[in-house]
N, C-alpha and C. Protein backbone atom coordinates (compact mmCIF):
# COMPACT_ATOMS: atom_id res chain seq x y z
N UNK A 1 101.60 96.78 99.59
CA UNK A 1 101.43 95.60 98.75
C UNK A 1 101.60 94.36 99.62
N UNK A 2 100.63 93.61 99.41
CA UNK A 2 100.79 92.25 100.27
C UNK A 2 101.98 91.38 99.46
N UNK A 3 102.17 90.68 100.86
CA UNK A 3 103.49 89.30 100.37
C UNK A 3 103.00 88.08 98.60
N UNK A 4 101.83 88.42 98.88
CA UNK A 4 101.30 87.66 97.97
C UNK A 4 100.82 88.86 96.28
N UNK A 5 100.66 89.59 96.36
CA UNK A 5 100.70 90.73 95.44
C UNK A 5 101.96 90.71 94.71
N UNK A 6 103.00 90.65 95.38
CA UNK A 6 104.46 90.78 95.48
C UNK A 6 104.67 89.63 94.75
N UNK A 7 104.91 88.15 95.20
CA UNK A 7 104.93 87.21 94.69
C UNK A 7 104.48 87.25 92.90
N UNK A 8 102.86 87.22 93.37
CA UNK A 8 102.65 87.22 91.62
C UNK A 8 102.87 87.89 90.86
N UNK A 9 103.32 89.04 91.35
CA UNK A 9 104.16 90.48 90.13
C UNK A 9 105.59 89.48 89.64
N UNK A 10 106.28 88.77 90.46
CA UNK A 10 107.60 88.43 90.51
C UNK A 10 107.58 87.46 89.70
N UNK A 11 106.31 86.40 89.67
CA UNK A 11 106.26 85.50 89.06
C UNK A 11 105.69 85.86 87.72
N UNK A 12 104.67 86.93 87.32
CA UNK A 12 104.59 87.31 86.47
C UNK A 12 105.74 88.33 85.39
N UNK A 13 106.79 88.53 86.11
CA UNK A 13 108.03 89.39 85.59
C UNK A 13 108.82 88.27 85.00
N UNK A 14 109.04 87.32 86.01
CA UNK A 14 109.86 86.14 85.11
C UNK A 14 109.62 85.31 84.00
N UNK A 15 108.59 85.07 84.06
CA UNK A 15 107.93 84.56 82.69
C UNK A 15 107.88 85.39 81.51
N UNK A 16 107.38 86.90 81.92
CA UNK A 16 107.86 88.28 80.60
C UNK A 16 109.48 87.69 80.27
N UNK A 17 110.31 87.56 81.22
CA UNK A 17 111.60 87.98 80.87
C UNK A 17 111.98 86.74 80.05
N UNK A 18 112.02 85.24 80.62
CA UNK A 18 111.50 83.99 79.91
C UNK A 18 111.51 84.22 77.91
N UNK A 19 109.71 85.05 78.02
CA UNK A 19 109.46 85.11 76.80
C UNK A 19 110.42 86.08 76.05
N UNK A 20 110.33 87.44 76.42
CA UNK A 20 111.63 88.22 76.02
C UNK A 20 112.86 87.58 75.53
N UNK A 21 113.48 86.87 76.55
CA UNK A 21 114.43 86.24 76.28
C UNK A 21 114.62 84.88 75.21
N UNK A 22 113.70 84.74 74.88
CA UNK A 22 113.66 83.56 74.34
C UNK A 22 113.53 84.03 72.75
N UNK A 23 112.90 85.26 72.53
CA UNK A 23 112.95 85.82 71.20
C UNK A 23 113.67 86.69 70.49
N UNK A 24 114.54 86.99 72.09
CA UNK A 24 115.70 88.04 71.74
C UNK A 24 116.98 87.98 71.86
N UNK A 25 116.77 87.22 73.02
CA UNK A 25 118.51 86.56 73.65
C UNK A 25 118.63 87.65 74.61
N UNK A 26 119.30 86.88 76.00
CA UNK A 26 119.66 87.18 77.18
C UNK A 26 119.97 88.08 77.39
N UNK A 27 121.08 88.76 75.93
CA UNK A 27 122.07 89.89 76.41
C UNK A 27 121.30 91.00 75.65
N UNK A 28 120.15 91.05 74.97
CA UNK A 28 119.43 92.26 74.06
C UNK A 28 118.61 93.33 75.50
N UNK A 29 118.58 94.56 74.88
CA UNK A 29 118.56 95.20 75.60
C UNK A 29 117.08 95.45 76.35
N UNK A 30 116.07 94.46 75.89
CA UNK A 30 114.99 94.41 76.59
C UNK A 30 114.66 93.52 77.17
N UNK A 31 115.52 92.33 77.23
CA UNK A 31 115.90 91.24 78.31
C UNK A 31 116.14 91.64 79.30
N UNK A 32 117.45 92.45 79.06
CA UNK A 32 118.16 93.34 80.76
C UNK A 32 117.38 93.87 80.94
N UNK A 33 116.44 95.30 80.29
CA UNK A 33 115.02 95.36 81.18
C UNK A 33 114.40 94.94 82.03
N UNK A 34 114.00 93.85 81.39
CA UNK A 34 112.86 93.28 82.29
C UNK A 34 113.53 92.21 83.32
N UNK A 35 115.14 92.28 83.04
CA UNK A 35 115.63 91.38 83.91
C UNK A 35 116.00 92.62 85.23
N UNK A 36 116.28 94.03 85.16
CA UNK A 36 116.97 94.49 86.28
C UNK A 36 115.10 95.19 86.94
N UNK A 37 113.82 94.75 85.93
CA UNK A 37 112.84 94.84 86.68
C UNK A 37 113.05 93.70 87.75
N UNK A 38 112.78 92.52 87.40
CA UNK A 38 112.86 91.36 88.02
C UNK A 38 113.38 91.46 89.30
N UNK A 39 114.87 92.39 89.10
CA UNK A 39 115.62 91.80 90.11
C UNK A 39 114.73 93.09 91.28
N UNK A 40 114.37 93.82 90.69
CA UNK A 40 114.19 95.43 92.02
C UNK A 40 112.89 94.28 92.65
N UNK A 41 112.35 93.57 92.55
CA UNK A 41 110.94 92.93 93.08
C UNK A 41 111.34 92.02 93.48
N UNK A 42 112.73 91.06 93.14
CA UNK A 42 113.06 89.89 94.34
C UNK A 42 113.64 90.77 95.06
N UNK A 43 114.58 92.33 95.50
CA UNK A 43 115.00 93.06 96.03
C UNK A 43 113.90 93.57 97.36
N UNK A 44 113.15 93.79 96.87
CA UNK A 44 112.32 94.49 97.79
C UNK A 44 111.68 93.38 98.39
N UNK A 45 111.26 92.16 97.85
CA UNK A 45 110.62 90.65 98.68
C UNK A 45 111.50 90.36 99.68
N UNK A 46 112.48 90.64 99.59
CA UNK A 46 114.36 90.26 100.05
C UNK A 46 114.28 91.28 101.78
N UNK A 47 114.06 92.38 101.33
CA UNK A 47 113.58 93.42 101.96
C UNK A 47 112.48 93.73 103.13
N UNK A 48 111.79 92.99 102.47
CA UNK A 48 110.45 93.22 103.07
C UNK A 48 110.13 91.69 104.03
N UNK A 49 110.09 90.87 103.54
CA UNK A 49 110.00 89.34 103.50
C UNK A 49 110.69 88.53 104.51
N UNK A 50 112.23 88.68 103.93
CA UNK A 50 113.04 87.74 104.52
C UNK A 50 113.95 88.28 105.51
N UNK A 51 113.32 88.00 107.25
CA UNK A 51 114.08 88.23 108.02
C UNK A 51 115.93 87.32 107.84
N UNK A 52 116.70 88.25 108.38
CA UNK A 52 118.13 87.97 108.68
C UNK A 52 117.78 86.99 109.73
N UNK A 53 118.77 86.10 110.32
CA UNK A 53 118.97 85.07 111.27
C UNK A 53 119.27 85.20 111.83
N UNK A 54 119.64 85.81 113.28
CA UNK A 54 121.14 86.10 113.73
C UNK A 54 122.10 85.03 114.46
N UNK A 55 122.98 86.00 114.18
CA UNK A 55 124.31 84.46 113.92
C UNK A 55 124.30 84.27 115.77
N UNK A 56 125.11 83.04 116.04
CA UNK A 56 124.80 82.34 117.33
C UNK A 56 126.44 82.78 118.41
């Protein structure tokens, strides 16, 4: 999956969760769904994406 594939899944997950959330409330159990989706796809961007720095 490209960096950019990735991206718009992520950006398209947050906005689900957004709407979800907005009709169900934060703590209902298909919020956390689509919220511990959310998080496995900034996880793996995290992963994949963002080199470490190394310290000096």
């Amino acid at each position: 999956m490209s960096k950019e594939q990735l991206i718009t899944l992520i950006e398209k997950k947050r906005e689900e969760l957004i709407q979800i959330a907005s009709k169900n409330g934060l703590s209902s159990t298909i919020a956390i769904h689509y919220s511990q989706e959310l998080d496995e796809l900034l996880n793996e961007y995290n992963r994949v994406y963002i080199k470490k720095i190394p310290a000096h």
